[in-house]
Protein backbone atom coordinates (compact mmCIF):
# COMPACT_ATOMS: atom_id res chain seq x y z
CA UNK A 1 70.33 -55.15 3.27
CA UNK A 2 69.93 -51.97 1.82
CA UNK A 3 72.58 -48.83 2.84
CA UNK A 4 71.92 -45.00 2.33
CA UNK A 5 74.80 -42.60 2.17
CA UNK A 6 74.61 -39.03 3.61
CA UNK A 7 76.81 -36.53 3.01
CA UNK A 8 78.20 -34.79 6.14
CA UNK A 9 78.77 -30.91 7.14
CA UNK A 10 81.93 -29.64 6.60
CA UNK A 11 83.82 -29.48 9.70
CA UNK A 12 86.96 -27.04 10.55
CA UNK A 13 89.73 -28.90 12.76
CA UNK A 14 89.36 -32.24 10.85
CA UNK A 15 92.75 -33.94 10.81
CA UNK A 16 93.59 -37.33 9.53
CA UNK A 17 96.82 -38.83 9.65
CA UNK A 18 98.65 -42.09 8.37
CA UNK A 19 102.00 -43.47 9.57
CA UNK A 20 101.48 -46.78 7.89
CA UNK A 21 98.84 -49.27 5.94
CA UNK A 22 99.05 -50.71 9.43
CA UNK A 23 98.85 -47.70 11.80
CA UNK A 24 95.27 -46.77 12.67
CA UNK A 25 93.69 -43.29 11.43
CA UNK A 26 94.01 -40.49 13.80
CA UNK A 27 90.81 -38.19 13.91
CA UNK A 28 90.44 -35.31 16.09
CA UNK A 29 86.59 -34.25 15.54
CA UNK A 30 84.17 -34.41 12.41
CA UNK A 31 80.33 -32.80 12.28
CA UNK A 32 77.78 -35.12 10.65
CA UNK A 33 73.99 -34.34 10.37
CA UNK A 34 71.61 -37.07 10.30
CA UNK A 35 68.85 -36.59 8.36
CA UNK A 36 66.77 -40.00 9.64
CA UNK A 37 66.95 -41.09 13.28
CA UNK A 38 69.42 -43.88 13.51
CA UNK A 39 70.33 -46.12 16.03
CA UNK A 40 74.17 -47.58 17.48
CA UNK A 41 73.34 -50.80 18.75
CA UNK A 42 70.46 -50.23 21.04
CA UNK A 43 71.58 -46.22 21.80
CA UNK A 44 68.56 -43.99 19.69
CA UNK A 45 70.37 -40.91 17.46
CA UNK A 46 67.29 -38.31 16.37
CA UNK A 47 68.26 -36.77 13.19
CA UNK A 48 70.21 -33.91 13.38
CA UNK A 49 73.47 -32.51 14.10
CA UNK A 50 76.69 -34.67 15.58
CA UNK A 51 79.95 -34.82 16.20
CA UNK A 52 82.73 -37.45 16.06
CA UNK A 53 85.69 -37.92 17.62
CA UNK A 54 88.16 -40.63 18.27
CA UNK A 55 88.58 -41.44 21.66
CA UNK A 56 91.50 -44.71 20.79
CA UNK A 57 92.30 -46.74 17.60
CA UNK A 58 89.29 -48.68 18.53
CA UNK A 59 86.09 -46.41 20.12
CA UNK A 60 84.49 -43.79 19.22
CA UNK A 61 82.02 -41.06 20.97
CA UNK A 62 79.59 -40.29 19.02
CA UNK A 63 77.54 -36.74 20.59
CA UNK A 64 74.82 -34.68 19.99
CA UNK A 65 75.26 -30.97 19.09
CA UNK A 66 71.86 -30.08 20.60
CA UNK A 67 71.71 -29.05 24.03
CA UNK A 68 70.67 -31.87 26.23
CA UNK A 69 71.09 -34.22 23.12
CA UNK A 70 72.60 -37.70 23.21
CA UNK A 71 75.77 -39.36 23.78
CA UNK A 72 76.99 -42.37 22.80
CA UNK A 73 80.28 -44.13 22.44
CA UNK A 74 81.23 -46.91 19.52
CA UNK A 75 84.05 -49.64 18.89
CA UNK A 76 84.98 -49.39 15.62
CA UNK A 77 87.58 -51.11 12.80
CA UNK A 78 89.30 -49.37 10.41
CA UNK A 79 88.20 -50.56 6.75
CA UNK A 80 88.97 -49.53 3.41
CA UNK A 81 86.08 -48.33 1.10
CA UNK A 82 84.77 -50.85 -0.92
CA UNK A 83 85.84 -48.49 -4.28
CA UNK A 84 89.33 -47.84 -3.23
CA UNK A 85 88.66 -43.93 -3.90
CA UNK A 86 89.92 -41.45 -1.32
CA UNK A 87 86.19 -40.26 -0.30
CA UNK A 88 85.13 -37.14 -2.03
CA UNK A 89 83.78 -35.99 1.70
CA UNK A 90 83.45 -36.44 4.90
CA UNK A 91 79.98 -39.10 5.23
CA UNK A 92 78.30 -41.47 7.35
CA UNK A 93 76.29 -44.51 5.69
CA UNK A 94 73.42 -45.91 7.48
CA UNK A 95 71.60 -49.54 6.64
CA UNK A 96 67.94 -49.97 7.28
CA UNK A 97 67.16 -52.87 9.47
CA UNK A 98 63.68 -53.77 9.87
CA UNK A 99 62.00 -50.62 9.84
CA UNK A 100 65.07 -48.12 11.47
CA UNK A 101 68.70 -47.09 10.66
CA UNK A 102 71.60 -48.63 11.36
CA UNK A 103 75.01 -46.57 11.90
CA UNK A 104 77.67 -48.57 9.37
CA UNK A 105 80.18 -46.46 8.73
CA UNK A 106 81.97 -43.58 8.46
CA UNK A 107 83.85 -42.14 5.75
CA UNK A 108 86.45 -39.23 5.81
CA UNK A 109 86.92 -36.67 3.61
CA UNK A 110 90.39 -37.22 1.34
CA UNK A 111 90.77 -40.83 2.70
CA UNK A 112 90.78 -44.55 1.25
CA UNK A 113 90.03 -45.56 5.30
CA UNK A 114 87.38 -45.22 7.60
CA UNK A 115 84.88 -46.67 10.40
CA UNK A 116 83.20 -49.53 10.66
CA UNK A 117 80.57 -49.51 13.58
CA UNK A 118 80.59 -53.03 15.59
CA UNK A 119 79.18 -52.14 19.43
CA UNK A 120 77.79 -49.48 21.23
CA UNK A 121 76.88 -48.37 24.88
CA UNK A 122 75.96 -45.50 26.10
């Protein structure tokens, strides 16, 4: 299964915080622009701008920055990245399944941690 790695827009407000290896991240908001259209599960992202905020230690929304764009809400897992690098920015990776794009992960700026995608609904 291939995966592609995008980089993300730098977004102001981005806070990440760590009590513990054990303690979930905390994530207020990040902007990511999707270059491809992707999918969540069955929910259809066009390319372009989103953002991403926690909701709990386990979901996601995931919303479009356009005006009557979409919305669409994720459980997640925290994982560490597979390098065990703090990531140099803020990304989302995306696999190709058949002939679309998957959601995967996301990746945070100055963290080891991030997101893995595992549902979605809208």
């Amino acid at each position: 299964m291939k995966k592609m790695i995008f980089g993300a827009v730098a977004c102001l407000g981005l806070v990440i915080g760590f009590e513990s290896a054990a303690n979930a991240q905390v994530m207020d908001s990040v902007k990511v622009t999707l270059p491809v259209d992707a999918k969540i599960g069955n929910v259809n992202l066009p390319a372009g701008s989103y953002s991403i905020r926690e909701l709990n230690n386990s979901v996601l929304e995931i919303k479009s920055d356009a005006k009557h764009g979409v919305s669409a809400f994720a459980t997640v897992m925290t994982v560490s990245r597979p390098d065990s690098h703090a990531s140099s920015k803020t990304m989302v990776t995306l696999k190709k399944e058949g002939d679309a794009y998957q959601l995967d992960n996301i990746w945070i700026e100055g963290q080891e941690l991030g997101f893995e995608l595992t549902t979605a609904a809208e």
